[in-house]
PDB file of N, CA and C in Angstrom:
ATOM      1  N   UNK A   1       6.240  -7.649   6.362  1.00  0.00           N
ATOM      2  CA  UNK A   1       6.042  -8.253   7.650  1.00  0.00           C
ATOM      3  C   UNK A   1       5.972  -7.190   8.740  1.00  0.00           C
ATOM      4  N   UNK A   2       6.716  -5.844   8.491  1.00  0.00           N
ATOM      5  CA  UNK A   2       6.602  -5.190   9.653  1.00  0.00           C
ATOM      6  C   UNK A   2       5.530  -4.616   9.495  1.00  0.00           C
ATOM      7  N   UNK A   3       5.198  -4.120   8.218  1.00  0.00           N
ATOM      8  CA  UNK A   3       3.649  -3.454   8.201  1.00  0.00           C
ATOM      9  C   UNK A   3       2.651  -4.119   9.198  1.00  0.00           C
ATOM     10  N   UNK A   4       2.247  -5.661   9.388  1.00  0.00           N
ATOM     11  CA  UNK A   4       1.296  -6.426  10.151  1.00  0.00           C
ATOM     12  C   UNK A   4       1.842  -6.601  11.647  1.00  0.00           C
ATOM     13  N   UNK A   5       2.982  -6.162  11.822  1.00  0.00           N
ATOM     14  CA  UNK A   5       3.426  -6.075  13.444  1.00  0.00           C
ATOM     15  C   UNK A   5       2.880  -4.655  13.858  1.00  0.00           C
ATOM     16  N   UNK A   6       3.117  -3.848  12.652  1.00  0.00           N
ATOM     17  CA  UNK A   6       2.783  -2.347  13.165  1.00  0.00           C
ATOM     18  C   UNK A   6       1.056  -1.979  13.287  1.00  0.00           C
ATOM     19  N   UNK A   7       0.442  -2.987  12.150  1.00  0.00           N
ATOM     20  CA  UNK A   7      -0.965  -3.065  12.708  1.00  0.00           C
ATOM     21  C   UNK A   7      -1.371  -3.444  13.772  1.00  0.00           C
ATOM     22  N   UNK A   8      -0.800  -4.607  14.557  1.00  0.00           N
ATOM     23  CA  UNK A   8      -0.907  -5.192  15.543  1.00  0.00           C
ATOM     24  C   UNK A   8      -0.763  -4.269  16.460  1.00  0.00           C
ATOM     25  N   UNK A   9       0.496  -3.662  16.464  1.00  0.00           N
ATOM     26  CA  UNK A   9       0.212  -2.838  17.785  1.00  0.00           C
ATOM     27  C   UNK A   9      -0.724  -1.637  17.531  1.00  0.00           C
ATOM     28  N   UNK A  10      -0.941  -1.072  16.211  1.00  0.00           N
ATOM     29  CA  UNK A  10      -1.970   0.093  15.903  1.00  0.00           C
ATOM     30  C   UNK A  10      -3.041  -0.411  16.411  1.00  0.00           C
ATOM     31  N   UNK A  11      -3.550  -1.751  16.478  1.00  0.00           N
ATOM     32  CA  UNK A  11      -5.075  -2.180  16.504  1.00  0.00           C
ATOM     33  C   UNK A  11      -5.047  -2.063  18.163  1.00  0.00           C
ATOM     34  N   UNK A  12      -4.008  -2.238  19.024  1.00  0.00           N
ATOM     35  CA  UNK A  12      -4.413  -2.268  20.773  1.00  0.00           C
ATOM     36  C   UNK A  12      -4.049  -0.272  20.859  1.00  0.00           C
ATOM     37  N   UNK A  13      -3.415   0.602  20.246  1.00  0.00           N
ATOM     38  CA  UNK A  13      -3.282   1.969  20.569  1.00  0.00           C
ATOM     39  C   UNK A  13      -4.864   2.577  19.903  1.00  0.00           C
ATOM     40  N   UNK A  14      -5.910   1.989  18.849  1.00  0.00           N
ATOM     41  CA  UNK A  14      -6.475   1.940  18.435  1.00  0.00           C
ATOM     42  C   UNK A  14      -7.743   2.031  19.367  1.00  0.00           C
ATOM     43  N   UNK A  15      -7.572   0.558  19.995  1.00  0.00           N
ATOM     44  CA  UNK A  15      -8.815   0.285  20.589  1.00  0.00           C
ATOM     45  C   UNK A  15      -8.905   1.611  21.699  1.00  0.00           C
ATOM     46  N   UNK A  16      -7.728   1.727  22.034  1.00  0.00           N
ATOM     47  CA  UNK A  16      -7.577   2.850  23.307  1.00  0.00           C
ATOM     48  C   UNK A  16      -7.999   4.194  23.135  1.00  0.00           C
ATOM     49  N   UNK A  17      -7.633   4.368  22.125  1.00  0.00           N
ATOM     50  CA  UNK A  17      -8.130   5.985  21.233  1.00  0.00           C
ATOM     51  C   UNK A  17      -9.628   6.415  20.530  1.00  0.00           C
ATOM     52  N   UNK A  18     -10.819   5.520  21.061  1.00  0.00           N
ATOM     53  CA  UNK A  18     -11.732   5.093  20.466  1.00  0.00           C
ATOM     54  C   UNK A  18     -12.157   5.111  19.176  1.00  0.00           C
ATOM     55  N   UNK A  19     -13.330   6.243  18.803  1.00  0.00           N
ATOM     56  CA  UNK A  19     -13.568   5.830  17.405  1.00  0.00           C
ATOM     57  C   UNK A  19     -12.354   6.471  16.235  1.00  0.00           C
ATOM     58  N   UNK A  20     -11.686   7.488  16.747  1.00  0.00           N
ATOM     59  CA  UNK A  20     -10.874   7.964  16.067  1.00  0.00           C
ATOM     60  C   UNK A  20      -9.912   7.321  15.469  1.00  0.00           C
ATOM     61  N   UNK A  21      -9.369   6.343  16.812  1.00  0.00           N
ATOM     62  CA  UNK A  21      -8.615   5.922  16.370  1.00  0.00           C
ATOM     63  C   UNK A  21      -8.779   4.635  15.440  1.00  0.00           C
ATOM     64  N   UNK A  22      -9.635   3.944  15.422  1.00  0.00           N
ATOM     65  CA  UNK A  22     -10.284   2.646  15.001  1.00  0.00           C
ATOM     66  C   UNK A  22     -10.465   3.316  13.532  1.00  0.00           C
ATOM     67  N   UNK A  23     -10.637   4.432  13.168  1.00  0.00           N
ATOM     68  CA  UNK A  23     -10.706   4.962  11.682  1.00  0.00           C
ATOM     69  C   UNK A  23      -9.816   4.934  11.363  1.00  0.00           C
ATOM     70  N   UNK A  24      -8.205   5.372  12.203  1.00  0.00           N
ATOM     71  CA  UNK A  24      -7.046   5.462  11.493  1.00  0.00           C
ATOM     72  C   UNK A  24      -6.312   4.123  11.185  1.00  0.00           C
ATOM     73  N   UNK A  25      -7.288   2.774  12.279  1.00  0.00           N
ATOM     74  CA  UNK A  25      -6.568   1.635  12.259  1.00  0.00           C
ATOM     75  C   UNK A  25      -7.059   1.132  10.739  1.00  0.00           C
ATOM     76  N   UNK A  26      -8.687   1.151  10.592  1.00  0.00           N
ATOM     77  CA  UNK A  26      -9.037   0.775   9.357  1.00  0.00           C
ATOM     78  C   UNK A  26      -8.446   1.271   7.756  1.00  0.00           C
ATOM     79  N   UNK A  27      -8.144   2.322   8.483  1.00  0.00           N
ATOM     80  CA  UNK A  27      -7.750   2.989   7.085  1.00  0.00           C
ATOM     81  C   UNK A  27      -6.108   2.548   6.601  1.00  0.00           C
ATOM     82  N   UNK A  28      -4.994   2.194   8.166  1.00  0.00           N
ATOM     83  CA  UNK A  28      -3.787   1.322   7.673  1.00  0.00           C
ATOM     84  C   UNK A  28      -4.329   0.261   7.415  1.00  0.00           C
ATOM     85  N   UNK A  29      -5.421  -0.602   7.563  1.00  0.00           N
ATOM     86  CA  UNK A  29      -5.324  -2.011   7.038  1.00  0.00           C
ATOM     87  C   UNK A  29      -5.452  -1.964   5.662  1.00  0.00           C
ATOM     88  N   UNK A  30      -6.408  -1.094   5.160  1.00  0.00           N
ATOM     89  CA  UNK A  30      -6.566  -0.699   3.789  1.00  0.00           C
ATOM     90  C   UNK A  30      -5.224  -0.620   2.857  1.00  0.00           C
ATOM     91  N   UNK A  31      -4.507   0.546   3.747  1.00  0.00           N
ATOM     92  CA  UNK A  31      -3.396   0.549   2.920  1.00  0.00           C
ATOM     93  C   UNK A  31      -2.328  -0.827   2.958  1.00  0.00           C
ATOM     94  N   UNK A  32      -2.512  -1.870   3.992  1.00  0.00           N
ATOM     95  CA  UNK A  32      -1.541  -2.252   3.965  1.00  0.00           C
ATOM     96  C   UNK A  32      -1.992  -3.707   3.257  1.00  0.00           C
ATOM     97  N   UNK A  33      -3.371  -3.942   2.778  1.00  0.00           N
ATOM     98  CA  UNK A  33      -3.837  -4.927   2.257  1.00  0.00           C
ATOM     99  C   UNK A  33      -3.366  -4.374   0.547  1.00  0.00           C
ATOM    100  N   UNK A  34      -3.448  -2.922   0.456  1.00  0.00           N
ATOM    101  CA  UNK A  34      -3.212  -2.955  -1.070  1.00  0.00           C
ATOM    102  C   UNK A  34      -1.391  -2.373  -1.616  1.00  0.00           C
ATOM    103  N   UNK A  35      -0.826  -3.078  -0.281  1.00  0.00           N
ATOM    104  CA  UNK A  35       0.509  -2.927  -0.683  1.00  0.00           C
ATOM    105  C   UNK A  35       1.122  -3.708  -1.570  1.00  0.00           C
ATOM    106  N   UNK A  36       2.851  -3.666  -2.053  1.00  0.00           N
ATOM    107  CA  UNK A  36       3.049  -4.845  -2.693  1.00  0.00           C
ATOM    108  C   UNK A  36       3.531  -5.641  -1.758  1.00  0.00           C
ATOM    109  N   UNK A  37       4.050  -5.319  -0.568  1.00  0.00           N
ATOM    110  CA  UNK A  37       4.646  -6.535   0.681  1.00  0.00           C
ATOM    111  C   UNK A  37       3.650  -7.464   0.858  1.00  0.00           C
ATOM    112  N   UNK A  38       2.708  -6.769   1.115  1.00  0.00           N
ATOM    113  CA  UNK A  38       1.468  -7.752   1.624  1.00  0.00           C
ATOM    114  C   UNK A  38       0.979  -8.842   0.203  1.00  0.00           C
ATOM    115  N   UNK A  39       0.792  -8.396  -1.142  1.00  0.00           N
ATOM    116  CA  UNK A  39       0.669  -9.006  -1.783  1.00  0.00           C
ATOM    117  C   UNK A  39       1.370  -9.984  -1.952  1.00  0.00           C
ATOM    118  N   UNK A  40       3.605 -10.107  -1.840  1.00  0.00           N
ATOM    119  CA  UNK A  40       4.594 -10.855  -1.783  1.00  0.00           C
ATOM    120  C   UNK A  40       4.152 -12.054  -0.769  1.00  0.00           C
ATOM    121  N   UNK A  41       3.742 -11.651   0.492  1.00  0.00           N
ATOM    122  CA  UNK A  41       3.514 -12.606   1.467  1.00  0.00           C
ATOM    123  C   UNK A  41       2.440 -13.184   1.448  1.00  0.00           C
ATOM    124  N   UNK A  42       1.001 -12.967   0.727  1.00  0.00           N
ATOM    125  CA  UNK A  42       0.379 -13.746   0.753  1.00  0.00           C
ATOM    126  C   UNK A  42       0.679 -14.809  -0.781  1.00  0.00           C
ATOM    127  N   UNK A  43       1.436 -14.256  -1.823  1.00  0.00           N
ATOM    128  CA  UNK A  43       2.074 -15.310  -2.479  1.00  0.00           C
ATOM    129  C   UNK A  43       2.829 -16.029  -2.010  1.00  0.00           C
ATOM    130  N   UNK A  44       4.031 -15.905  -1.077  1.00  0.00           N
ATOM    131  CA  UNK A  44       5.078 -16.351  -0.630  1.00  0.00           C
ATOM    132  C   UNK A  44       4.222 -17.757   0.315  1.00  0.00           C
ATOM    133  N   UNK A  45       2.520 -17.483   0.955  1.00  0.00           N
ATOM    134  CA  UNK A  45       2.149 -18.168   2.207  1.00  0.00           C
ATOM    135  C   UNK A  45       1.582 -19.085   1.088  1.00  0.00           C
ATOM    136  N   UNK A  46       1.005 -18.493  -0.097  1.00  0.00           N
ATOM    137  CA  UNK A  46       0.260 -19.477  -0.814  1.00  0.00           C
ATOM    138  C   UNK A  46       0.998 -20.968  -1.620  1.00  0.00           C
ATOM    139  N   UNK A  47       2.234 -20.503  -2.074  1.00  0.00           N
ATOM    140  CA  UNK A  47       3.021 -21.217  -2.701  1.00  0.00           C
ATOM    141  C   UNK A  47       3.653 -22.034  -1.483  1.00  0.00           C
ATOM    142  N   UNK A  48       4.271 -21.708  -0.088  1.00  0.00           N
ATOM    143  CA  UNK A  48       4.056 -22.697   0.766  1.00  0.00           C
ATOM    144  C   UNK A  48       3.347 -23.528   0.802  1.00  0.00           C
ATOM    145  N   UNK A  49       2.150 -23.490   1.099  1.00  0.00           N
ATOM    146  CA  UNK A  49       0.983 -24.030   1.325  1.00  0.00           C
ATOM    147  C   UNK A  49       0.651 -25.517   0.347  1.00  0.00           C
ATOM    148  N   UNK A  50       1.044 -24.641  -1.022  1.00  0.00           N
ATOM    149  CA  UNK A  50       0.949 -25.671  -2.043  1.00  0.00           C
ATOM    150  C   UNK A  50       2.366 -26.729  -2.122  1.00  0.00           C
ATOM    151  N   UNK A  51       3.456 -26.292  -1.765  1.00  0.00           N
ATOM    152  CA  UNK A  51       4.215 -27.015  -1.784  1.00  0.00           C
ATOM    153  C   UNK A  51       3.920 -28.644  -0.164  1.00  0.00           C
ATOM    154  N   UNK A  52       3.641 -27.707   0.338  1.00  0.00           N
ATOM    155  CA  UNK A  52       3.525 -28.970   1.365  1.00  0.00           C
ATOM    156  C   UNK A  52       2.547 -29.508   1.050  1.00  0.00           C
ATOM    157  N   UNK A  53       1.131 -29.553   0.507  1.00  0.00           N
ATOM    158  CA  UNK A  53       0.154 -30.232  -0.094  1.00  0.00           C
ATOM    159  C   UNK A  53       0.771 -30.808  -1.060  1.00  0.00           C
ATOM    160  N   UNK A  54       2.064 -30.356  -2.133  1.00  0.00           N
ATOM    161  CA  UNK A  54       2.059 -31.411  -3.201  1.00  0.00           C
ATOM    162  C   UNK A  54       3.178 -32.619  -2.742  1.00  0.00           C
ATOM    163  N   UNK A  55       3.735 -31.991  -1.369  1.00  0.00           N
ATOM    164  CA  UNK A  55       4.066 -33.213  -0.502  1.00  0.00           C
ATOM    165  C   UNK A  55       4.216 -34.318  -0.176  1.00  0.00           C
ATOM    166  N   UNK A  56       2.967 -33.685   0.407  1.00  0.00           N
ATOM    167  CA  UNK A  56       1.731 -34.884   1.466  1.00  0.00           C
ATOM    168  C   UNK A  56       2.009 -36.077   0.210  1.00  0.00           C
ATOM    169  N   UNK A  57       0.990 -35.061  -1.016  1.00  0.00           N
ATOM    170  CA  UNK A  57      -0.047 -36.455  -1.722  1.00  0.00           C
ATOM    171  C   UNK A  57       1.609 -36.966  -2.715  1.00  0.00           C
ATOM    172  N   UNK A  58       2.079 -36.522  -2.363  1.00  0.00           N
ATOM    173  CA  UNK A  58       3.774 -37.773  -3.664  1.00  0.00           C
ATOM    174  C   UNK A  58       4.814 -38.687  -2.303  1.00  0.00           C
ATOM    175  N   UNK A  59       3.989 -38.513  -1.417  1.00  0.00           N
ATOM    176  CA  UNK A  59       4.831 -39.221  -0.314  1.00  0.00           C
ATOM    177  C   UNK A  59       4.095 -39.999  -0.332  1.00  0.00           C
ATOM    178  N   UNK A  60       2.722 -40.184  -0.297  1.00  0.00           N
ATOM    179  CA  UNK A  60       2.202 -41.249  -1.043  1.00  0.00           C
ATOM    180  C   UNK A  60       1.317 -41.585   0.860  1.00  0.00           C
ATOM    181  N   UNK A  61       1.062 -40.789   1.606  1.00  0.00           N
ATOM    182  CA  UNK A  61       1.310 -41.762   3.057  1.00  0.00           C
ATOM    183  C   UNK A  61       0.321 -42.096   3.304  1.00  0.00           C
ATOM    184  N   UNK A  62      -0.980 -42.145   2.684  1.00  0.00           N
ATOM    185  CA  UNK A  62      -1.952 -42.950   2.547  1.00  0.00           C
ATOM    186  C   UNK A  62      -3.751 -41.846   3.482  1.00  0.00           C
ATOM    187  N   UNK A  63      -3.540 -40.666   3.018  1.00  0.00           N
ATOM    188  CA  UNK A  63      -4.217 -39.893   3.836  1.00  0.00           C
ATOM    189  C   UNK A  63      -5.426 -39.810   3.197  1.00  0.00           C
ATOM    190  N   UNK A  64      -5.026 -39.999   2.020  1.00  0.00           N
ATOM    191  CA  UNK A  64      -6.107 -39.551   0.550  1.00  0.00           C
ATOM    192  C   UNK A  64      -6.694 -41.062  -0.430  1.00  0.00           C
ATOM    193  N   UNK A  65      -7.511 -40.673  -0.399  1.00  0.00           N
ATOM    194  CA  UNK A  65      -7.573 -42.027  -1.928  1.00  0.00           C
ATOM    195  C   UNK A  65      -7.507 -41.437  -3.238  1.00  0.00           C
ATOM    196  N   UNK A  66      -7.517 -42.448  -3.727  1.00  0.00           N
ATOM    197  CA  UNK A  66      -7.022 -42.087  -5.482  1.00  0.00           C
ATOM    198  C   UNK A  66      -7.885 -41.118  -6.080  1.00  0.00           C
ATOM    199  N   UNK A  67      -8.699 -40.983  -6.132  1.00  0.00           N
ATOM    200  CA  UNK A  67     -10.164 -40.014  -6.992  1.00  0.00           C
ATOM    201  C   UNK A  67      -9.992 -38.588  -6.190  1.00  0.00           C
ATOM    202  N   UNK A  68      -9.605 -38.243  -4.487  1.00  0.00           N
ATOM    203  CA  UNK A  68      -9.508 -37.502  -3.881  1.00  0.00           C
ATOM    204  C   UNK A  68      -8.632 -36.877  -4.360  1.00  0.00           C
ATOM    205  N   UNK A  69      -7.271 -37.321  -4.242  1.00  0.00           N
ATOM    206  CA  UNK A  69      -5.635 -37.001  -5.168  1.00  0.00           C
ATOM    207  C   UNK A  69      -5.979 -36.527  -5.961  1.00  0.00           C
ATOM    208  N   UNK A  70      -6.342 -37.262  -7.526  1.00  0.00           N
ATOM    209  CA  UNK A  70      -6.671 -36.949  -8.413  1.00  0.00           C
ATOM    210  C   UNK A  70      -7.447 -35.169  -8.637  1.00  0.00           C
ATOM    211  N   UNK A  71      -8.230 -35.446  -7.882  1.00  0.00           N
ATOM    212  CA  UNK A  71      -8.722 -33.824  -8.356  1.00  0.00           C
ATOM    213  C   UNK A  71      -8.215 -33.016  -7.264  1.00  0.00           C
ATOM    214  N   UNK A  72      -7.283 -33.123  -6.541  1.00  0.00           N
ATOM    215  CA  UNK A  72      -6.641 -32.454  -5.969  1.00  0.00           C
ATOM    216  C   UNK A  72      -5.604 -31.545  -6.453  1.00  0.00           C
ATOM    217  N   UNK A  73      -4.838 -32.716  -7.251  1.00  0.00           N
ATOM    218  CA  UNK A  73      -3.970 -32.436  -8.131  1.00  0.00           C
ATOM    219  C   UNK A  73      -3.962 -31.516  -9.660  1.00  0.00           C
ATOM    220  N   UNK A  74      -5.480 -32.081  -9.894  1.00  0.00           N
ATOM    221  CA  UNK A  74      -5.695 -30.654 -10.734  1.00  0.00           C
ATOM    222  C   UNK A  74      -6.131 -29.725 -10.936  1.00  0.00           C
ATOM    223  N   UNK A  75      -6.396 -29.264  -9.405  1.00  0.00           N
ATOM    224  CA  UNK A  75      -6.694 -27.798  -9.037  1.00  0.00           C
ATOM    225  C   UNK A  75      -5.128 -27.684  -8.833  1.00  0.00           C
ATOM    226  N   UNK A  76      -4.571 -27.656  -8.072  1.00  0.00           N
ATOM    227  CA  UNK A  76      -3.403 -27.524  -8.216  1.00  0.00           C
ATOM    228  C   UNK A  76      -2.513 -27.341  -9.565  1.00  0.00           C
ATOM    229  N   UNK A  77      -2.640 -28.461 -10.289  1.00  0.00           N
ATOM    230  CA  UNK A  77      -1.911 -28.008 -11.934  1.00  0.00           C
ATOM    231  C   UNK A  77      -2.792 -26.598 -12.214  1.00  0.00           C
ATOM    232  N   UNK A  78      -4.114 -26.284 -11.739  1.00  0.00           N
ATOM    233  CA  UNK A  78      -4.642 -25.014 -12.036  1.00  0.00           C
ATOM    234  C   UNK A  78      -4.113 -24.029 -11.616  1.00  0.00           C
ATOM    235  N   UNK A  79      -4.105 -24.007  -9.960  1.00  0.00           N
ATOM    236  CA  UNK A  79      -2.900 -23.164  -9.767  1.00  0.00           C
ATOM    237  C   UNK A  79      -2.088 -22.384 -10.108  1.00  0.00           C
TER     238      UNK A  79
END
């Protein structure tokens, strides 16, 4: 998480430093896309994601119809 705060502010010291710096910003995103933090959190966002989708459709609250659910659910069992 701090890696993407520290991009954040790299990307506005970045813009300021022109092309130089915009090379050094690209080149932390690089590294910080092929970290393992970053990999943890986009599992950690994905498995959220799926948990509140498998939610929704077992609460039953009427958002979806049956055939929709249905193959909803088994991309999900794919998952």
């Amino acid at each position: 998480m701090m890696a993407l705060v520290g991009f954040a502010v790299g990307y506005v010291l970045g813009v300021q430093q022109g092309k130089e710096g915009m090379a050094r910003l690209i080149e932390s995103w690089r590294q910080i896309q092929g970290s393992e933090e970053f990999a943890a959190a986009l599992e950690t966002g994905r498995e959220m994601l799926v948990g509140v989708v498998k939610q929704v459709f077992e609460a039953g609250t009427g958002m979806v119809t049956g055939d929709m659910k249905d193959a909803v659910n088994r991309r999900l069992r794919v998952a």
